[in-house]
Every structure is written in C-alpha cells, then in structure tokens.
N, C-alpha and C. Protein backbone atom coordinates (compact mmCIF):
# COMPACT_ATOMS: atom_id res chain seq x y z
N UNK A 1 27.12 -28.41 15.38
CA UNK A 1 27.31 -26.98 15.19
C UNK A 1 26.78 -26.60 13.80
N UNK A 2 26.02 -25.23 13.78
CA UNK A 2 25.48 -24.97 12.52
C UNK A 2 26.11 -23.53 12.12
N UNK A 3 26.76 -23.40 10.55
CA UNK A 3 27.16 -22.23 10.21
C UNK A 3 26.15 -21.50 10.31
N UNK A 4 26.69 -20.20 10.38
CA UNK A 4 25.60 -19.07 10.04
C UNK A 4 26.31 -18.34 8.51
N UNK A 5 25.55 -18.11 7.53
CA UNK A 5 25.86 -17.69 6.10
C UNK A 5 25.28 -16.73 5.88
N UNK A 6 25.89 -15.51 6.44
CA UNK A 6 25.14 -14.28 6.07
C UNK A 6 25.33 -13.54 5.16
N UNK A 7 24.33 -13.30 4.37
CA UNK A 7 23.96 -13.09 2.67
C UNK A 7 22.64 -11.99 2.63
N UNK A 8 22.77 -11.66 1.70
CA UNK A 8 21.63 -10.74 1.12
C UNK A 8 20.68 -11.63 0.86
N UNK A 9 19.29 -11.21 0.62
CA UNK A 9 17.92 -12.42 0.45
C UNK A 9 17.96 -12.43 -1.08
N UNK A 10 17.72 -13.57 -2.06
CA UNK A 10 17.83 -14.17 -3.01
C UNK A 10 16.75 -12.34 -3.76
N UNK A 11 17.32 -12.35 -4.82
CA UNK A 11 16.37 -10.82 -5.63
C UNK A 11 16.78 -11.50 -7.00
N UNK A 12 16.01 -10.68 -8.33
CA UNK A 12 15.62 -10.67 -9.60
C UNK A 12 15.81 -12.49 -10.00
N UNK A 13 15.16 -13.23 -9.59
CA UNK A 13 15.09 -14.38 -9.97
C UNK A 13 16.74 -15.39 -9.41
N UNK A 14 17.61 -14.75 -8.94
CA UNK A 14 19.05 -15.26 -8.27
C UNK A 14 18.91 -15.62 -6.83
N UNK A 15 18.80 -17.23 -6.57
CA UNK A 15 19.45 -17.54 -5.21
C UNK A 15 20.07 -16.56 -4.34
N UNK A 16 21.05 -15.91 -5.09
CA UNK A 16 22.05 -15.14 -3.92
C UNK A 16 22.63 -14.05 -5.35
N UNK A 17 22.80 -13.26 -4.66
CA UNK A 17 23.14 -11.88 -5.31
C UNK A 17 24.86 -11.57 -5.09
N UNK A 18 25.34 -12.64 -4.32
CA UNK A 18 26.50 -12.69 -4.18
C UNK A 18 27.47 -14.17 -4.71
N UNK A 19 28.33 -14.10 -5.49
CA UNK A 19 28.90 -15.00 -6.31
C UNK A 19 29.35 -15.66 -5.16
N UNK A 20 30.16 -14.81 -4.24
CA UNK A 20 30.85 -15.34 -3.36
C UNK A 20 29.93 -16.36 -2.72
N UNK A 21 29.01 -15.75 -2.04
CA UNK A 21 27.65 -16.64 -0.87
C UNK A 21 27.67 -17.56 -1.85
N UNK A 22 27.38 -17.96 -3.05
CA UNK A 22 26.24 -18.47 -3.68
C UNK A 22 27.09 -19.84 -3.77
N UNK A 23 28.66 -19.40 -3.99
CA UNK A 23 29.66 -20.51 -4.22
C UNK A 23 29.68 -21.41 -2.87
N UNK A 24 29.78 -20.37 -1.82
CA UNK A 24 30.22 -20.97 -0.94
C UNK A 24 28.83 -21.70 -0.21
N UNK A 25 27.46 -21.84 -0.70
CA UNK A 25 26.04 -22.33 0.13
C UNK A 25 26.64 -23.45 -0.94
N UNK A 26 26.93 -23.35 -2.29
CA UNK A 26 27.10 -24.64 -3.17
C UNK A 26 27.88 -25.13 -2.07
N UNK A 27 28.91 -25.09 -1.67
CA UNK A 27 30.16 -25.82 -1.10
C UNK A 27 29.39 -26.89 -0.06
N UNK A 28 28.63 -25.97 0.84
CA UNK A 28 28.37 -26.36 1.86
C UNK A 28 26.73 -27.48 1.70
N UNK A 29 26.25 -27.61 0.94
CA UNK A 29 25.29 -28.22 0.73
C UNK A 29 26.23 -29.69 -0.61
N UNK A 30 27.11 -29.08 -0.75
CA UNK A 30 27.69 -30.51 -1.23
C UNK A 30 28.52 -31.45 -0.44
N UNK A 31 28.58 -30.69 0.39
CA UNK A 31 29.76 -31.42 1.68
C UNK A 31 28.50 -32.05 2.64
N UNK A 32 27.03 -31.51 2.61
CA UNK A 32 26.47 -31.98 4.04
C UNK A 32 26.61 -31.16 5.27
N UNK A 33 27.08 -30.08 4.98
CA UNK A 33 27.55 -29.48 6.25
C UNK A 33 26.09 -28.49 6.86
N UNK A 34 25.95 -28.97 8.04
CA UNK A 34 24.78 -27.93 8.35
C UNK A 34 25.25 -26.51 8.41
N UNK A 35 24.32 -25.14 7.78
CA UNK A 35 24.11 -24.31 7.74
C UNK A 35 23.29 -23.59 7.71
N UNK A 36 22.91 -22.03 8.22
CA UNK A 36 21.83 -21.32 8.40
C UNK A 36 21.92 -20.10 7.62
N UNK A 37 21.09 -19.61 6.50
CA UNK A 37 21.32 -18.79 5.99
C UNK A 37 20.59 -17.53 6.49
N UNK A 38 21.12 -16.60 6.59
CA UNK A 38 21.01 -15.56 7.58
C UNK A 38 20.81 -14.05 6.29
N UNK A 39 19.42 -13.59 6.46
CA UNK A 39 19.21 -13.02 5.33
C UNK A 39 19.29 -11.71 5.84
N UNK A 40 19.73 -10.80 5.02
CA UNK A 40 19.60 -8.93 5.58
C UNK A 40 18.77 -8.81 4.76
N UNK A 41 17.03 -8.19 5.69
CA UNK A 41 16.13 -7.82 5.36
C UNK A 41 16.11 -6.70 5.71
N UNK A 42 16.20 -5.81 6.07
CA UNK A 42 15.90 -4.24 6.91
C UNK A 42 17.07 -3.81 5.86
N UNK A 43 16.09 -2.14 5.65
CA UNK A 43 17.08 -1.83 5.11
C UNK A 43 17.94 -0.30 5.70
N UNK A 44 19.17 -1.08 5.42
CA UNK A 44 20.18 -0.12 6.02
C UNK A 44 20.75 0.87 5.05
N UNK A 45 22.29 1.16 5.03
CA UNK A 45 22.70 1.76 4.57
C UNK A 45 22.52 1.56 2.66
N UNK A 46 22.28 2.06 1.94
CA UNK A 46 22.50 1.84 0.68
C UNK A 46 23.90 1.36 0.14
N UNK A 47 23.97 0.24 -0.78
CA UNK A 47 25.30 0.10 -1.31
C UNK A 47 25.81 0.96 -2.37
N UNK A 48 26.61 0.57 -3.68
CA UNK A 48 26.41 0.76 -4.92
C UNK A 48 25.27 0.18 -5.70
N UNK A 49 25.15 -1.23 -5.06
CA UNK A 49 24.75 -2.45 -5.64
C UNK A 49 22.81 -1.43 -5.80
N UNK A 50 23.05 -0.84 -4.64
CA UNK A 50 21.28 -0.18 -4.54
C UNK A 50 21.35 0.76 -5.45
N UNK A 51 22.24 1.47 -5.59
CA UNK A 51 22.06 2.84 -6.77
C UNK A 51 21.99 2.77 -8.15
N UNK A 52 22.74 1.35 -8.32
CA UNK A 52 22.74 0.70 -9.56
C UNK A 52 21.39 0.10 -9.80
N UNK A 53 20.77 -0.98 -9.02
CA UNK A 53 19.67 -1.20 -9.24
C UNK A 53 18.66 -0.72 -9.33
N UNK A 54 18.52 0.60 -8.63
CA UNK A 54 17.66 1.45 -8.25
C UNK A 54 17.18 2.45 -10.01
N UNK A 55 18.65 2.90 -9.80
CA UNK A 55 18.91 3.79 -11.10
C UNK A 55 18.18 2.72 -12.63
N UNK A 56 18.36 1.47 -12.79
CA UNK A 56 17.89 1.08 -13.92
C UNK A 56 16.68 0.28 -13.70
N UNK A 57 16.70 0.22 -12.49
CA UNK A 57 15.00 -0.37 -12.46
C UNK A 57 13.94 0.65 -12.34
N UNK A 58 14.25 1.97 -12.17
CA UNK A 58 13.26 3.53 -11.89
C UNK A 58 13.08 3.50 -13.44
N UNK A 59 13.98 3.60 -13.71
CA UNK A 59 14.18 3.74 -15.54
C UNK A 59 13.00 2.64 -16.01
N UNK A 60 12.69 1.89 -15.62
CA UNK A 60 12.01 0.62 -16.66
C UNK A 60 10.71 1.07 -16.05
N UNK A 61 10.30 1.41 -14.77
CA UNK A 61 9.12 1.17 -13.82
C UNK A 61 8.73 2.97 -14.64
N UNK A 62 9.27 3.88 -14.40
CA UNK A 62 9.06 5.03 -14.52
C UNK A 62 9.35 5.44 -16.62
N UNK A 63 9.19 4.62 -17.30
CA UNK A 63 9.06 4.72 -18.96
C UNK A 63 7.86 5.11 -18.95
N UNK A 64 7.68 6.35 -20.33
CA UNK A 64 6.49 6.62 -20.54
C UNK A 64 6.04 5.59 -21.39
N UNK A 65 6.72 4.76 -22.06
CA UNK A 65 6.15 3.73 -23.09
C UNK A 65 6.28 2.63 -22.29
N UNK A 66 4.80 1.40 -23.18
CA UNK A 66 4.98 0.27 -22.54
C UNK A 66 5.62 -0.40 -22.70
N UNK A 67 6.22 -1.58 -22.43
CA UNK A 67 6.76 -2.28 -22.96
C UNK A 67 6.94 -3.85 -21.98
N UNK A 68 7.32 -4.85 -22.63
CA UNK A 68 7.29 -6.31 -22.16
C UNK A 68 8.01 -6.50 -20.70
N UNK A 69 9.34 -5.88 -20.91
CA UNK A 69 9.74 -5.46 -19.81
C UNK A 69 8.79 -4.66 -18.65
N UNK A 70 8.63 -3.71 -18.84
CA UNK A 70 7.97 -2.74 -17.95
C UNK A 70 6.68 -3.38 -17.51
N UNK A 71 6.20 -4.22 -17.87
CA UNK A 71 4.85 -4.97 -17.83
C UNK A 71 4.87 -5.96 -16.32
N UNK A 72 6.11 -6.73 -16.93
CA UNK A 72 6.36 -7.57 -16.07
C UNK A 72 7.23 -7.10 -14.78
N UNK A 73 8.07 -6.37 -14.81
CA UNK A 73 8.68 -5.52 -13.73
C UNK A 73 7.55 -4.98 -12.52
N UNK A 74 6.37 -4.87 -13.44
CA UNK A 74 4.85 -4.13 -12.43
C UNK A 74 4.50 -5.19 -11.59
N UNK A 75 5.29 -6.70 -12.31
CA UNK A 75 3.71 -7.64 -11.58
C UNK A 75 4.82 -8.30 -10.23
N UNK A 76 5.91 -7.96 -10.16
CA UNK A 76 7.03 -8.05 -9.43
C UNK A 76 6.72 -6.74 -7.89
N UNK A 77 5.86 -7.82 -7.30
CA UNK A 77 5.93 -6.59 -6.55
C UNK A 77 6.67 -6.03 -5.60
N UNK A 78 7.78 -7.10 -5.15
CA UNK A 78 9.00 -6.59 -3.95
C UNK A 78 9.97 -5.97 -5.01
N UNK A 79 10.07 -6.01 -6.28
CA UNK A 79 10.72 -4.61 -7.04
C UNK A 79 10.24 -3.72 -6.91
N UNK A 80 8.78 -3.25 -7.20
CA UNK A 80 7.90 -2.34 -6.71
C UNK A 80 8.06 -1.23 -5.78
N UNK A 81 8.07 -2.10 -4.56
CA UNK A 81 8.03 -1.74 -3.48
C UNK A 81 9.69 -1.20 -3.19
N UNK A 82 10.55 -1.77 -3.49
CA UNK A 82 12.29 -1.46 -3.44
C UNK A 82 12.36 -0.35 -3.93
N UNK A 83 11.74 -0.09 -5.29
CA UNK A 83 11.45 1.36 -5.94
C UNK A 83 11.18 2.62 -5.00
N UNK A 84 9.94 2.47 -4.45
CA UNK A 84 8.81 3.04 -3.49
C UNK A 84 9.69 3.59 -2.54
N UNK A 85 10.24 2.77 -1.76
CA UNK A 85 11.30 2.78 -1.00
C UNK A 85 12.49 3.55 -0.86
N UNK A 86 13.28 3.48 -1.48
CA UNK A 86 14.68 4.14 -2.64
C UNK A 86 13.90 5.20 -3.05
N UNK A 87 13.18 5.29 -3.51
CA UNK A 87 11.75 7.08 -4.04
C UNK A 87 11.92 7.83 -3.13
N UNK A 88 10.99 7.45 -2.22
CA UNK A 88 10.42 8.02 -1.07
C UNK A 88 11.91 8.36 0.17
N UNK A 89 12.63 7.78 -0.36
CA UNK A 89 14.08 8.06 1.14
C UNK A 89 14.59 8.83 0.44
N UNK A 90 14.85 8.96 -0.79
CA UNK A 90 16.23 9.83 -1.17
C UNK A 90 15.97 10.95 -1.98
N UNK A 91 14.16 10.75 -2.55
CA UNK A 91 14.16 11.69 -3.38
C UNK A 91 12.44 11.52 -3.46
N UNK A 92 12.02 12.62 -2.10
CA UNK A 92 11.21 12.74 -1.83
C UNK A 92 10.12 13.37 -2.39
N UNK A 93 10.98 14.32 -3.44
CA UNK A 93 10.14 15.62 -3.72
C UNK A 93 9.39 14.88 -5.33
N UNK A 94 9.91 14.39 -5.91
CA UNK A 94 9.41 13.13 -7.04
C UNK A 94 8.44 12.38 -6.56
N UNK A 95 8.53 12.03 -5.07
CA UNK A 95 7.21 11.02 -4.90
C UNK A 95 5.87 11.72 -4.93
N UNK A 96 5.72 12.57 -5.05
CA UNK A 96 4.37 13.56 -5.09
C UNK A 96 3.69 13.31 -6.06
C-alpha cells in the first residue's frame, strides 16, 4: 500500500511550503514507508498564503529600481508567471 501526501508543489527554493507536509515526507522517508506525493498544480481558489506572496513578490518584480533581488526574481520564471497570473485574474485593468 502506498500513501498519498497531498501537498502544495515545492516553491521559492523549499521542498514543501508546508512545515507540516515537509515533517511528515521527513517521517515517512525515514521509516521506509512507501509514499506518493500528490502535488496541487491548477490553480484554484487563492489562499492568504497567495495574497501574501503575491503582494511582496509584485512589489520586487514591479520596482522602478534595479536591484539584486529584482534581477534574480526575473530569471525565476514560474515566479514570473505566478505574478502574470494573480495580475491578470484579479486585477485586470493593471495588466494593460
């Protein structure tokens, strides 16, 4: 029998975006126990977790100045695109 471990897909350089998942894939890869990690790709409803990220990653992507940060945030392109995304759904009239 194989768990199913359903988790958000690994983002900003983190395995798992959830302490909880992340503890519990440790658990289970120290025990041997087969498991399937089961990723939510489509995107659904927005969390907090999206408004928060959204809100300070627009901020870095959308600076009129350059900076080290903002450089590297560009070459990140499924941040990019999460941006684009989150833009274009909620606040359409900005994407122009």
């Amino acid at each position: 029998m194989t768990i199913k471990l359903y988790q958000f897909a690994p983002a900003f350089g983190l395995p798992n975006a959830s302490s909880f998942c992340l503890k519990l894939e440790t658990y289970l890869r120290m025990m041997d126990l087969p498991f399937e990690p089961v990723y939510k790709t489509e995107m659904g409803n927005p969390t907090t977790l999206d408004a928060s990220a959204y809100g300070i990653l627009a901020n870095i992507l959308g600076s009129p100045f350059d900076s080290p940060l903002k450089e590297r945030a560009r070459q990140l392109n499924n941040i990019v695109a999460y941006c684009d995304r989150m833009r274009d759904r909620y606040y359409p009239i900005s994407a122009s």
